[in-house]
C-alpha atoms as a PDB file:
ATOM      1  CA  UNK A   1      87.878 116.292  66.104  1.00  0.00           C
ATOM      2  CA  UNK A   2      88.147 112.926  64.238  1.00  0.00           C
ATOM      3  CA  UNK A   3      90.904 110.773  64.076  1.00  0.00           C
ATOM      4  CA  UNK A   4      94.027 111.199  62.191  1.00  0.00           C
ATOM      5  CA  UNK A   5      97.101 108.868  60.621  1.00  0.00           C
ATOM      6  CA  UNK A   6     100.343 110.879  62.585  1.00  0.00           C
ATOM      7  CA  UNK A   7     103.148 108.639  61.633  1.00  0.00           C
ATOM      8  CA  UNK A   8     103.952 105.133  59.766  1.00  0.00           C
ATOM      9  CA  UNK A   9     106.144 102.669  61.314  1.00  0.00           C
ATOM     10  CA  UNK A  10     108.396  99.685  59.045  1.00  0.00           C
ATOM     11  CA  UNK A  11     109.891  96.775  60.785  1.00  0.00           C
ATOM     12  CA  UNK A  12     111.162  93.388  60.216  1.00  0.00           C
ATOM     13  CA  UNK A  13     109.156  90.873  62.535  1.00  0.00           C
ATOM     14  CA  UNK A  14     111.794  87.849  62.530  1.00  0.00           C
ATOM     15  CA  UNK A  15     110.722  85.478  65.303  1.00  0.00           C
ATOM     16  CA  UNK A  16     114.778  85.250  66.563  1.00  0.00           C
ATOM     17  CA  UNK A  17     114.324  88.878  68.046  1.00  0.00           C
ATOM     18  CA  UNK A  18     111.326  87.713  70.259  1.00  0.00           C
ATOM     19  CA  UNK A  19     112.914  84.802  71.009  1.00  0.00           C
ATOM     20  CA  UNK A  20     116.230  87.113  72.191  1.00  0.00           C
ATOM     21  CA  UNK A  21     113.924  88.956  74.241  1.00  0.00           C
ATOM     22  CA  UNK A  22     111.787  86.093  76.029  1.00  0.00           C
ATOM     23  CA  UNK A  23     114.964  84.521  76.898  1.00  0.00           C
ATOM     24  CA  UNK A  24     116.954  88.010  78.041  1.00  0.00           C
ATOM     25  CA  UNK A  25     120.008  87.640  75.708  1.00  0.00           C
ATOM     26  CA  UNK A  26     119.762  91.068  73.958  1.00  0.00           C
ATOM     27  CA  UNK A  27     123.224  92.153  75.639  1.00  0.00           C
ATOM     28  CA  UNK A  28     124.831  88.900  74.179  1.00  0.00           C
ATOM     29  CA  UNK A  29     127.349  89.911  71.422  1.00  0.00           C
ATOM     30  CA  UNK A  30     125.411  88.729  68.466  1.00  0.00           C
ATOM     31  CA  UNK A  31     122.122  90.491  69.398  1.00  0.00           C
ATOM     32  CA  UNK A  32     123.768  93.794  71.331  1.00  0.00           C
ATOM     33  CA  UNK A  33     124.496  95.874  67.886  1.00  0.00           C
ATOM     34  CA  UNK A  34     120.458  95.051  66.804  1.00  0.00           C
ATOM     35  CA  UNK A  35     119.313  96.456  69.867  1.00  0.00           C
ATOM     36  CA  UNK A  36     121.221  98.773  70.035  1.00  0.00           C
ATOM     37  CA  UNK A  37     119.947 100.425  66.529  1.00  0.00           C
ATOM     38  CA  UNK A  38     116.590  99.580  67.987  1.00  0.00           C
ATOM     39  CA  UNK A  39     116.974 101.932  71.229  1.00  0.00           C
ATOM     40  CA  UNK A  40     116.351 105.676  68.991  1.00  0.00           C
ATOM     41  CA  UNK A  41     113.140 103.914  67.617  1.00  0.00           C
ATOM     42  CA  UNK A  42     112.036 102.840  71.101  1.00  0.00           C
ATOM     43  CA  UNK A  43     113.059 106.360  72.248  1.00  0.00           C
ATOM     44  CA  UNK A  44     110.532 107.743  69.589  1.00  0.00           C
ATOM     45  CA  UNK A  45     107.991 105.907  70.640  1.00  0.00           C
ATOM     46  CA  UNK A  46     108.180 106.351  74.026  1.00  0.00           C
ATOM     47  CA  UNK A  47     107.136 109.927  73.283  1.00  0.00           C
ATOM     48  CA  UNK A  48     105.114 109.323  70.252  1.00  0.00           C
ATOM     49  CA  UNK A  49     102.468 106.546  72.006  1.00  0.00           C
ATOM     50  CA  UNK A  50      99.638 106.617  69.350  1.00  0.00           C
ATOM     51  CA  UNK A  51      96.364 105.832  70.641  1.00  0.00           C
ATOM     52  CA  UNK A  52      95.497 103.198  68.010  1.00  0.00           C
ATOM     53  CA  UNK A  53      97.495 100.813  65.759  1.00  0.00           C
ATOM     54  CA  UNK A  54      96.842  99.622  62.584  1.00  0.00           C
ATOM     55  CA  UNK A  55      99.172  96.721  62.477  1.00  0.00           C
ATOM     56  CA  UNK A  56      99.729  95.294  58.790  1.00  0.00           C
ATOM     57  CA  UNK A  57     101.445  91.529  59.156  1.00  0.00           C
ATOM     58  CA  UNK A  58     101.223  88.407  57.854  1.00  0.00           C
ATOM     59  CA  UNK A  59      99.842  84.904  59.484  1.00  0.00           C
ATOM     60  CA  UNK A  60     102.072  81.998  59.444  1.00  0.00           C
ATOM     61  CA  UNK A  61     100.039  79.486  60.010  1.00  0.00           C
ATOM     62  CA  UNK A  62      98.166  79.934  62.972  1.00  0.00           C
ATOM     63  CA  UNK A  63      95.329  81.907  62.633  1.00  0.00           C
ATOM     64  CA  UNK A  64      94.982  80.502  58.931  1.00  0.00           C
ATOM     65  CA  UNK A  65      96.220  77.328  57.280  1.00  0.00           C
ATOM     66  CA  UNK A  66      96.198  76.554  53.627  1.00  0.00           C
ATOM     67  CA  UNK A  67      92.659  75.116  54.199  1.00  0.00           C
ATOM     68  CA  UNK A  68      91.958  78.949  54.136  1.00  0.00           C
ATOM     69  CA  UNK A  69      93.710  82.040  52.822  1.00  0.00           C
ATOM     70  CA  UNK A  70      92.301  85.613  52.785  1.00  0.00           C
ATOM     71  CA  UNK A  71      93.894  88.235  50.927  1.00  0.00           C
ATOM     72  CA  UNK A  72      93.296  90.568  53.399  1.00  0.00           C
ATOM     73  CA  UNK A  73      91.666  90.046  57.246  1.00  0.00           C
ATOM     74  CA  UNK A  74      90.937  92.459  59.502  1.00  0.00           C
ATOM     75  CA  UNK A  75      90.309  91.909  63.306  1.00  0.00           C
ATOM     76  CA  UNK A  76      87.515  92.878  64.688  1.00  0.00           C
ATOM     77  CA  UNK A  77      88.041  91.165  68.265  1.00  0.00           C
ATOM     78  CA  UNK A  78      88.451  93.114  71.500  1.00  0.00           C
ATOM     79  CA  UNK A  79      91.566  91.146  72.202  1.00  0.00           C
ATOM     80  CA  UNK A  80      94.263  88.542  70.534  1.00  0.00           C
ATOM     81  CA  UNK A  81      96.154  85.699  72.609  1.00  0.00           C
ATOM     82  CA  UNK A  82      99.590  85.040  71.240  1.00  0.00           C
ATOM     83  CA  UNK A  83      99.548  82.022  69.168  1.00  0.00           C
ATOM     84  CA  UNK A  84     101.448  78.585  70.056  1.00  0.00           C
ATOM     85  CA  UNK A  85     103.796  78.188  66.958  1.00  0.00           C
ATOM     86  CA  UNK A  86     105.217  74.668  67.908  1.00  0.00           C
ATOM     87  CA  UNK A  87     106.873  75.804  71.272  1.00  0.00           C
ATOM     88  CA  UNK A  88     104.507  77.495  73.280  1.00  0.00           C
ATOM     89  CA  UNK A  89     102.724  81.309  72.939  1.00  0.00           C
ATOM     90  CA  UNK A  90     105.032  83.772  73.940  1.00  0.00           C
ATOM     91  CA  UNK A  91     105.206  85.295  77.003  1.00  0.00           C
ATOM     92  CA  UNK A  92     104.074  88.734  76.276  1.00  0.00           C
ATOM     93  CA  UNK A  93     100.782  90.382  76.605  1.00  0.00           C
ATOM     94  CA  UNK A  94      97.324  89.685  75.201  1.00  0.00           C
ATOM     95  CA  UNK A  95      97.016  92.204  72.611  1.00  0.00           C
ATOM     96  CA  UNK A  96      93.881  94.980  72.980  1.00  0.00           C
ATOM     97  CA  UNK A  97      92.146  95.317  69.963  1.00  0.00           C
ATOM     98  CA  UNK A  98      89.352  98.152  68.869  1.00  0.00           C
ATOM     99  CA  UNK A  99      86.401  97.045  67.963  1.00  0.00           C
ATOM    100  CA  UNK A 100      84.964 100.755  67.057  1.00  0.00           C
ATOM    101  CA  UNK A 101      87.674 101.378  64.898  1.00  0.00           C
ATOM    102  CA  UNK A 102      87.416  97.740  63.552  1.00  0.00           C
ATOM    103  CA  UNK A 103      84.111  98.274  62.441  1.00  0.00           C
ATOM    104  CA  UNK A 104      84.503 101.476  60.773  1.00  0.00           C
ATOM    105  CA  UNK A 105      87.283 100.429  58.811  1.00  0.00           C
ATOM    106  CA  UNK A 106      85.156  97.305  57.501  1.00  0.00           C
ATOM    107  CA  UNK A 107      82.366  99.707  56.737  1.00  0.00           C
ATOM    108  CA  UNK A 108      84.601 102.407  54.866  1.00  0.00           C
ATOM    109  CA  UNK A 109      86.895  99.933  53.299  1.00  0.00           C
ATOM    110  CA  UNK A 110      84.703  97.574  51.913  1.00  0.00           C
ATOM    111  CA  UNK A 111      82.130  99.727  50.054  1.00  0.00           C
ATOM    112  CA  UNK A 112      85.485 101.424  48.554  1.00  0.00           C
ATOM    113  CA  UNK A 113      85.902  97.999  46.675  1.00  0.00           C
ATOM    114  CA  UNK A 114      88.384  95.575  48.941  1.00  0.00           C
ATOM    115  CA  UNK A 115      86.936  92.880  50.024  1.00  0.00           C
ATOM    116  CA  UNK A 116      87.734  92.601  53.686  1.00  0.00           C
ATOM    117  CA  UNK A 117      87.540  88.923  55.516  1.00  0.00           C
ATOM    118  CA  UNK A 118      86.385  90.161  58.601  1.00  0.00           C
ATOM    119  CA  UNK A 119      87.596  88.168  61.890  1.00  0.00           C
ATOM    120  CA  UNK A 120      85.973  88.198  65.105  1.00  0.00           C
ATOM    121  CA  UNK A 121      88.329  86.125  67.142  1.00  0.00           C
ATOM    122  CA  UNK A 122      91.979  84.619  66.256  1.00  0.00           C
ATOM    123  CA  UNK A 123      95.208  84.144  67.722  1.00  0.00           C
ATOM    124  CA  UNK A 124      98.585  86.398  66.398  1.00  0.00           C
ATOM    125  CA  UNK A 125     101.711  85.413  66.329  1.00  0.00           C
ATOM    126  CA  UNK A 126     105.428  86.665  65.505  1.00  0.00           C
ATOM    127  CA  UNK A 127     104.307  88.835  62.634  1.00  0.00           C
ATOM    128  CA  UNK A 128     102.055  91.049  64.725  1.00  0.00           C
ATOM    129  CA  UNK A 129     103.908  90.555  68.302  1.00  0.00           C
ATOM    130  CA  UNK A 130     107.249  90.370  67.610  1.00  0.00           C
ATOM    131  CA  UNK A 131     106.489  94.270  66.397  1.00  0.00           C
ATOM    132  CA  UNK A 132     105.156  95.092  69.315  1.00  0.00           C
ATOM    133  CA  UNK A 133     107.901  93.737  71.131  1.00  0.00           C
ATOM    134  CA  UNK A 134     110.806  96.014  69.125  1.00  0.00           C
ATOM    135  CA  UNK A 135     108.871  99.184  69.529  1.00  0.00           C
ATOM    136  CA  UNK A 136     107.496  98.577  73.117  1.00  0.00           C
ATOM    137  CA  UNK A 137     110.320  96.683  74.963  1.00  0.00           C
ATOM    138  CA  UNK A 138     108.356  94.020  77.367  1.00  0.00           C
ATOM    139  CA  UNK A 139     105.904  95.630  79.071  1.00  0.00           C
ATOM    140  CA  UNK A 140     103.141  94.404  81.301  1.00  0.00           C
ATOM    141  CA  UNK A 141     100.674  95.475  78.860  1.00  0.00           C
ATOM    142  CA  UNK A 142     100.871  96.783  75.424  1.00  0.00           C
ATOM    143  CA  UNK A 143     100.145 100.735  75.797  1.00  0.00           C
ATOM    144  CA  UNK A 144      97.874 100.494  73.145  1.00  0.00           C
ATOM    145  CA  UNK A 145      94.915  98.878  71.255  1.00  0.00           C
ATOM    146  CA  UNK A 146      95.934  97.077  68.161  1.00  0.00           C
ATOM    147  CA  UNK A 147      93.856  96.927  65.094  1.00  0.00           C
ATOM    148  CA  UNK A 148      94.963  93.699  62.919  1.00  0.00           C
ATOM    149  CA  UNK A 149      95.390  93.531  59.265  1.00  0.00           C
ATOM    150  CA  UNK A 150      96.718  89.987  58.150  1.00  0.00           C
ATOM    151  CA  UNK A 151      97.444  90.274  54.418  1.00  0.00           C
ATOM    152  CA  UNK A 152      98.413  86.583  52.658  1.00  0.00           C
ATOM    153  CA  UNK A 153     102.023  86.870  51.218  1.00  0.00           C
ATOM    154  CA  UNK A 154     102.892  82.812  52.014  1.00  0.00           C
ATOM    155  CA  UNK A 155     100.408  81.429  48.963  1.00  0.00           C
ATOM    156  CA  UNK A 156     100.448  82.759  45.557  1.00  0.00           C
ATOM    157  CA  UNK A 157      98.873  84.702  43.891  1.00  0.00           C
ATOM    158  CA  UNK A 158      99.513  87.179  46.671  1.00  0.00           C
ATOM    159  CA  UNK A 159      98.187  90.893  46.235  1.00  0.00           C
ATOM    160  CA  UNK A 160     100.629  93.612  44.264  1.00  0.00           C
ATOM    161  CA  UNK A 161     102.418  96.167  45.550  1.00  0.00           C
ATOM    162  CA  UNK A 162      99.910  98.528  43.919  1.00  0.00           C
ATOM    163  CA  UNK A 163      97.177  96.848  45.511  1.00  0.00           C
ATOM    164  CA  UNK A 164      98.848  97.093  48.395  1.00  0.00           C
ATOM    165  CA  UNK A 165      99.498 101.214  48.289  1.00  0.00           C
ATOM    166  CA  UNK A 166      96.055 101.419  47.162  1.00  0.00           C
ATOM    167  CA  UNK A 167      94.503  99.486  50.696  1.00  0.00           C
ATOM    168  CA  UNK A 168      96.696 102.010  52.200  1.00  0.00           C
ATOM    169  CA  UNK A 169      94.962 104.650  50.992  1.00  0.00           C
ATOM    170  CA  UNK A 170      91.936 103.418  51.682  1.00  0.00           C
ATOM    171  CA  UNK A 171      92.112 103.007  55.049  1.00  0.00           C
ATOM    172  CA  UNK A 172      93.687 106.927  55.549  1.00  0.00           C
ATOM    173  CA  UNK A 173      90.431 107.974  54.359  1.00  0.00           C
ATOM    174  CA  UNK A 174      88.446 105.416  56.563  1.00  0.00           C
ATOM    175  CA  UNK A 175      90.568 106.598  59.381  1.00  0.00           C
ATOM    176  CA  UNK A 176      89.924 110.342  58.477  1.00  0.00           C
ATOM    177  CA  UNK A 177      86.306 109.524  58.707  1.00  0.00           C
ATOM    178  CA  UNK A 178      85.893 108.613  62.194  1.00  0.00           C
ATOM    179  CA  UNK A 179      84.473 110.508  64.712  1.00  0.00           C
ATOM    180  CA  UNK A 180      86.572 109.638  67.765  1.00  0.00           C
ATOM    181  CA  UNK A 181      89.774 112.192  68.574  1.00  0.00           C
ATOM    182  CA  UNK A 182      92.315 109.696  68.084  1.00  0.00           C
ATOM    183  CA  UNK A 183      96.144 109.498  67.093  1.00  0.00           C
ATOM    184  CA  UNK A 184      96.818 106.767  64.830  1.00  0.00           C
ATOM    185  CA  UNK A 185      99.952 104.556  63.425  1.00  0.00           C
ATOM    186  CA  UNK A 186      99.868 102.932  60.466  1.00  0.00           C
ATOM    187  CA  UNK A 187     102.958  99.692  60.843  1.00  0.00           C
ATOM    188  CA  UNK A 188     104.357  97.831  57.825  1.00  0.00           C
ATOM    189  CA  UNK A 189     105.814  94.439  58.783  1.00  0.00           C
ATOM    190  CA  UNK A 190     108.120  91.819  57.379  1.00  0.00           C
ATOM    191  CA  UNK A 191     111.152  91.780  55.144  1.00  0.00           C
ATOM    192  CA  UNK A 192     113.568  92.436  54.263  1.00  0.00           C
ATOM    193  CA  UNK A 193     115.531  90.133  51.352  1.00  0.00           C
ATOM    194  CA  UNK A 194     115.710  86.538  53.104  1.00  0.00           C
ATOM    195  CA  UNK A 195     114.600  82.743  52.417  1.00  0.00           C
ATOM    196  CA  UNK A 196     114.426  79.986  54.624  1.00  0.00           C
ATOM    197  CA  UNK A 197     114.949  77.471  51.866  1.00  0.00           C
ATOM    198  CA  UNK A 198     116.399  75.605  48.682  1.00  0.00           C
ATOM    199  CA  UNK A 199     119.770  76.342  47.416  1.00  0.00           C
ATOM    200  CA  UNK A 200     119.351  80.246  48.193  1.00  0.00           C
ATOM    201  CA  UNK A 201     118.660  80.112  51.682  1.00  0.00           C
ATOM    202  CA  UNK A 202     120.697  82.458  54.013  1.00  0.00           C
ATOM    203  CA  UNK A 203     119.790  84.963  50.795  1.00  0.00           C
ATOM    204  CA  UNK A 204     120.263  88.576  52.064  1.00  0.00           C
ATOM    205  CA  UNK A 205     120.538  91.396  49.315  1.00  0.00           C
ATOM    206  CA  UNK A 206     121.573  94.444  50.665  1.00  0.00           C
ATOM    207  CA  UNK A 207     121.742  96.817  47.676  1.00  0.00           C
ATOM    208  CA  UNK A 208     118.006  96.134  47.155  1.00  0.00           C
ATOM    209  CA  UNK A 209     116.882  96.474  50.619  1.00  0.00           C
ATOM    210  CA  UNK A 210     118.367  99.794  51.538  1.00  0.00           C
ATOM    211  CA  UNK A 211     117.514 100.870  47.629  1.00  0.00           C
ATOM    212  CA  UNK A 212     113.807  99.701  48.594  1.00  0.00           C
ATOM    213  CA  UNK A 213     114.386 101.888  51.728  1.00  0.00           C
ATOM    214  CA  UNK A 214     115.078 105.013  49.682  1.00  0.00           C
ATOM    215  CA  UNK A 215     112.091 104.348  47.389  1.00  0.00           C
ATOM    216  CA  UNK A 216     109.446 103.995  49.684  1.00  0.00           C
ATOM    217  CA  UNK A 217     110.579 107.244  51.107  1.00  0.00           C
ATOM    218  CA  UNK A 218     110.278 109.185  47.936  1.00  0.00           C
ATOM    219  CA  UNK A 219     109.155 106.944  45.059  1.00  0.00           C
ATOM    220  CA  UNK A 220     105.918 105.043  46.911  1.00  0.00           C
ATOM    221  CA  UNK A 221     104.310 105.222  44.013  1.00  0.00           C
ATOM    222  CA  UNK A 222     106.784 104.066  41.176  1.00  0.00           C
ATOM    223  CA  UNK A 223     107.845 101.310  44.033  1.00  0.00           C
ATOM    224  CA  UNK A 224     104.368 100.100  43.911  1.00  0.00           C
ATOM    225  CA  UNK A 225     105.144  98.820  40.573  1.00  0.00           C
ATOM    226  CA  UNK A 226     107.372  96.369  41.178  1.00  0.00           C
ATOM    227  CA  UNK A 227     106.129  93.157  39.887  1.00  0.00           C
ATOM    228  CA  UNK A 228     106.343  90.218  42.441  1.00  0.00           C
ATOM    229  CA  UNK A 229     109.294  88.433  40.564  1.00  0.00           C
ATOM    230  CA  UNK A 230     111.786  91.163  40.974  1.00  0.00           C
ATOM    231  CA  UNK A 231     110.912  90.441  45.003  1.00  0.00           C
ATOM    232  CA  UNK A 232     111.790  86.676  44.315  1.00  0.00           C
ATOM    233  CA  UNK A 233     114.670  87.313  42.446  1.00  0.00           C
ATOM    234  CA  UNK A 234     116.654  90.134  44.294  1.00  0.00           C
ATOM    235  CA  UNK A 235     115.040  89.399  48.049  1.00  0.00           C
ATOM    236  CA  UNK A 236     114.258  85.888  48.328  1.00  0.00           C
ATOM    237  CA  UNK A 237     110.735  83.592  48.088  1.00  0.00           C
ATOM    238  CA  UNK A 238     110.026  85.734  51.954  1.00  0.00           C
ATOM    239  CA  UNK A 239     111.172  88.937  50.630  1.00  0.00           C
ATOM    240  CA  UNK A 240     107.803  88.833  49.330  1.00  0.00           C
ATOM    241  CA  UNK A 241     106.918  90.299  52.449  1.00  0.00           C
ATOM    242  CA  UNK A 242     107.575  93.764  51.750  1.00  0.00           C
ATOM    243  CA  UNK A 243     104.996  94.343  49.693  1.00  0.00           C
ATOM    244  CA  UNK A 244     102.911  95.052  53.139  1.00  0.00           C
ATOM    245  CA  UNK A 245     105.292  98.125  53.436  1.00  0.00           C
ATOM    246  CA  UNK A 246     103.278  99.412  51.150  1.00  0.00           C
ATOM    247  CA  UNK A 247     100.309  99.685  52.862  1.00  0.00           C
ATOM    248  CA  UNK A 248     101.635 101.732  56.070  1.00  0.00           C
ATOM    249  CA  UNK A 249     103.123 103.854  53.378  1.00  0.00           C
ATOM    250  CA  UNK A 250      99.875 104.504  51.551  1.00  0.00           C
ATOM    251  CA  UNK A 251      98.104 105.724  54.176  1.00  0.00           C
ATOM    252  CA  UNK A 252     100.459 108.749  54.204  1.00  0.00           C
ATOM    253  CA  UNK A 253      99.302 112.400  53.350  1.00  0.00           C
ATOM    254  CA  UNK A 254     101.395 112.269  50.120  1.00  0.00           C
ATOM    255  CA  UNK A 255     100.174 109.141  48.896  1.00  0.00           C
ATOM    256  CA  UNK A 256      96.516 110.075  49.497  1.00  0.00           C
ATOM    257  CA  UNK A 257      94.052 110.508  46.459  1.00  0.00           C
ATOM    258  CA  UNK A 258      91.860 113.416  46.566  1.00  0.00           C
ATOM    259  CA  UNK A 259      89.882 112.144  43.975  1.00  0.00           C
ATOM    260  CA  UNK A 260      88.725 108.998  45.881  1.00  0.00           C
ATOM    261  CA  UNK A 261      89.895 106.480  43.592  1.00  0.00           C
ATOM    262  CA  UNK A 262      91.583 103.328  43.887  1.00  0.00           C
ATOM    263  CA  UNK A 263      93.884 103.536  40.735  1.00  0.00           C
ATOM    264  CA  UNK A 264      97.538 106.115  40.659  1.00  0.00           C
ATOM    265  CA  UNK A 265      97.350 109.445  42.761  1.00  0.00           C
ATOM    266  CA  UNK A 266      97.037 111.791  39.759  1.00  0.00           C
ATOM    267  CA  UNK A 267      96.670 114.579  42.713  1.00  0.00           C
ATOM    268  CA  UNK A 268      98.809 114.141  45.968  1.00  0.00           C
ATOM    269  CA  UNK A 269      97.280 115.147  49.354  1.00  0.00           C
ATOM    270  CA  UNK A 270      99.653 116.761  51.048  1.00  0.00           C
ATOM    271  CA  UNK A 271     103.471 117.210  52.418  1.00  0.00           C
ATOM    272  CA  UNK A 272     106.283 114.027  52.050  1.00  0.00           C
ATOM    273  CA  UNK A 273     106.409 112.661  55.591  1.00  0.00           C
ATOM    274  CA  UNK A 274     109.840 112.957  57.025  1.00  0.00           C
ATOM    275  CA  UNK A 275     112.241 110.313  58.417  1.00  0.00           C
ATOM    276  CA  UNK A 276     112.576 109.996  62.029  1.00  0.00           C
ATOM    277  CA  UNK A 277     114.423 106.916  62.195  1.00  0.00           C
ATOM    278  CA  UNK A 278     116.407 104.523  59.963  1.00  0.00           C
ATOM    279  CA  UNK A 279     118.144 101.402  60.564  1.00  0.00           C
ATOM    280  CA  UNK A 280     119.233  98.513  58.764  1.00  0.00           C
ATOM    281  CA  UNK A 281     121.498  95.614  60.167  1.00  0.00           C
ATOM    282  CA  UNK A 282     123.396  92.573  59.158  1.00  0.00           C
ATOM    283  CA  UNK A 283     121.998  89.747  60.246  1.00  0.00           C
ATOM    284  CA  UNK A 284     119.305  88.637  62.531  1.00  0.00           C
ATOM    285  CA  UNK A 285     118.323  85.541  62.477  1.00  0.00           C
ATOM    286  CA  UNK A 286     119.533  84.643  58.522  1.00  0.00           C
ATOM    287  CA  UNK A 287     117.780  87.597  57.950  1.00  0.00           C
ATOM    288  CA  UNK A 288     118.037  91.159  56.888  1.00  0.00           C
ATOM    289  CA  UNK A 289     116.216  93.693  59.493  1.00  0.00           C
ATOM    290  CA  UNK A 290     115.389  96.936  58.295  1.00  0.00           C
ATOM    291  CA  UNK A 291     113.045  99.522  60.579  1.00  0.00           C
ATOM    292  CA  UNK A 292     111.988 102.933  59.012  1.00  0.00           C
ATOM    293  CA  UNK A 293     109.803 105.505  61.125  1.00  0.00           C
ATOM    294  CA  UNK A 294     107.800 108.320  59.230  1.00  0.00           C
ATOM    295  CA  UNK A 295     106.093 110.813  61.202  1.00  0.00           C
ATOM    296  CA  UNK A 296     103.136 112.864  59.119  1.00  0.00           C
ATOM    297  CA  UNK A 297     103.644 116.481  58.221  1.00  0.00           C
ATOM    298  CA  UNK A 298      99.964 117.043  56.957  1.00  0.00           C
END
C-alpha cells in the first residue's frame, strides 16, 4: 500500500499564540475565546494523528537571510531545533523530520519542473512551530515526523498563487508514489489580512479573509488567480502569506491533474474534500487568525 494525502490543514502561525502558550496565559481573557475555537481542531487531531506532515511555512529570517532566498526549500534533515528569533528558541520540542519521504519528494518534484533548494540541516521557527503548537497542544514530543517546505513570501518577486496550487499538486502525486503505507497531511500556514508596518499597520480585512475562506473551499482553482496586488491591497504587505494556502489545498483529490501537467486541471481527480473545522477570530496578536481543516474523500 503506498502512501496517501488524507486531509489538509490551514492555520495562522502568529508568534503571540506561542508566546501565550510558553508563558501559560491561554485562560487569560484576551487569549481564552482563541483557544477556545482552537479546542474542536485539537479534538480532530487527536483522532486524526497522520503519520507524516508536510508542513508548508515561511522563514523569517533564521534559517535564511536576504543574503539568500529560495523560492521553495525542502528539508531533508532527520530533525529541526527551534530557532532563536531575538529572545531565545522556544521551549517546545525538536521537530522529527523524514528523510525517506524527503528524498522522494526531491526526486518526484524536481524532475516535474520545480526547482527544489534542498536543505540538509536548518533551524525553524514560528512559522513551522507555532503550527505545531495549535494543533498538538505542548507535548513532550511532537507525535509526528515533519517534512519542511519553506516557500519565500518576505522578498519579492514571491511565487503566484498558481504556482503555488500547482507545487501542490505536485507533491500529491510524489506522495502517491511512495512505497511506504503512510497517512499524510498536507498544512498551509500564515495569514490571514495583517501588516506590521507603515500607515496601515493593525490592517485586518475581514470580508476578504472569510471570502478567501469560502474560495479555497470551492473555487481553488479560480482563487489561484489572484494576482499578488489584490493580497497587498485587501490583506496587507503579510497577507501575502496566504498564497502558501494554496499549496496544502493543491494537493487535494479535486485539485489533482490526471494529465500530469503543471498548468489548470482541465480533468479533476476526484471528490471536493469536506470541511471538518472552521474558525476565524478577531484579533490575535494585530492579526487576523483563520484555521480551516479538510479531510480527503478520495
Amino acid at each position: 500500500m503506498s502512501a496517501r494525502i488524507t486531509a489538509s490543514v490551514y492555520t495562522s502561525h502568529v508568534p503571540a499564540i506561542g508566546v501565550a502558550m510558553d508563558l501559560g496565559t491561554t485562560d487569560e481573557p484576551y487569549w481564552q475565546p482563541l483557544f477556545s475555537g482552537y479546542e474542536p481542531a485539537r479534538e480532530w487531531m487527536r483522532a486524526h494523528t497522520p503519520d507524516v506532515v508536510i508542513l508548508v511555512y515561511n522563514d523569517h529570517g533564521n534559517a535564511f537571510s536576504l543574503e539568500m532566498i529560495p523560492t521553495f526549500a525542502l528539508g531533508m534533515a532527520p530533525s529541526y531545533e527551534p530557532a532563536d528569533e531575538g529572545w531565545g528558541a522556544r521551549p517546545v520540542p525538536i521537530v522529527g523530520g523524514h528523510p525517506a519521504l524527503s528524498a522522494h519528494l526531491a526526486q518526484s518534484v524536481i524532475p516535474q519542473d520545480f526547482d527544489l533548494t534542498l536543505v540538509n540541516g536548518m533551524k525553524v521557527d514560528h512559522g513551522l512551530t507555532v503550527p505545531l503548537s495549535i494543533m498538538f497542544g505542548q507535548p513532550d514530543s511532537w507525535p509526528c515526523p515533519v517534512v519542511p517546505l519553506a516557500v519565500n513570501v518576505v522578498q519579492y518577486p514571491v511565487p503566484s498563487g498558481r504556482r503555488c496550487l500547482q507545487l501542490g499538486r505536485a507533491i500529491r502525486r510524489a506522495v502517491e508514489s511512495f512505497d511506504d503505507d503512510l497517512d499524510v497531511q498536507v498544512w498551509g500556514t500564515g495569514g490571514m489580512s495583517h501588516q506590521l508596518q507603515g500607515p496601515r499597520a493593525g490592517l485586518i480585512n475581514q470580508p476578504w479573509d472569510t471570502a478567501f475562506m469560502d474560495r479555497l473551499i470551492a473555487d481553488p482553482d479560480g482563487l489561484a488567480d489572484v494576482p499578488h496586488i489584490d493580497y497587498l491591497r485587501e490583506a496587507g504587505s503579510e497577507g501575502i502569506e496566504l498564497v502558501m494556502w494554496l499549496i496544502a489545498r493543491g494537493a487535494m483529490a479535486d485539485c489533482a491533474d490526471l494529465a500530469g501537467a503543471t498548468g489548470r486541471a482541465d480533468r479533476a481527480g476526484g471528490a471536493a474534500p469536506s470541511v471538518a473545522h472552521r474558525l476565524y477570530h478577531v484579533p490575535a496578536s494585530n492579526t487576523a487568525v483563520g484555521q480551516l481543516i479538510l479531510e480527503d474523500r478520495s
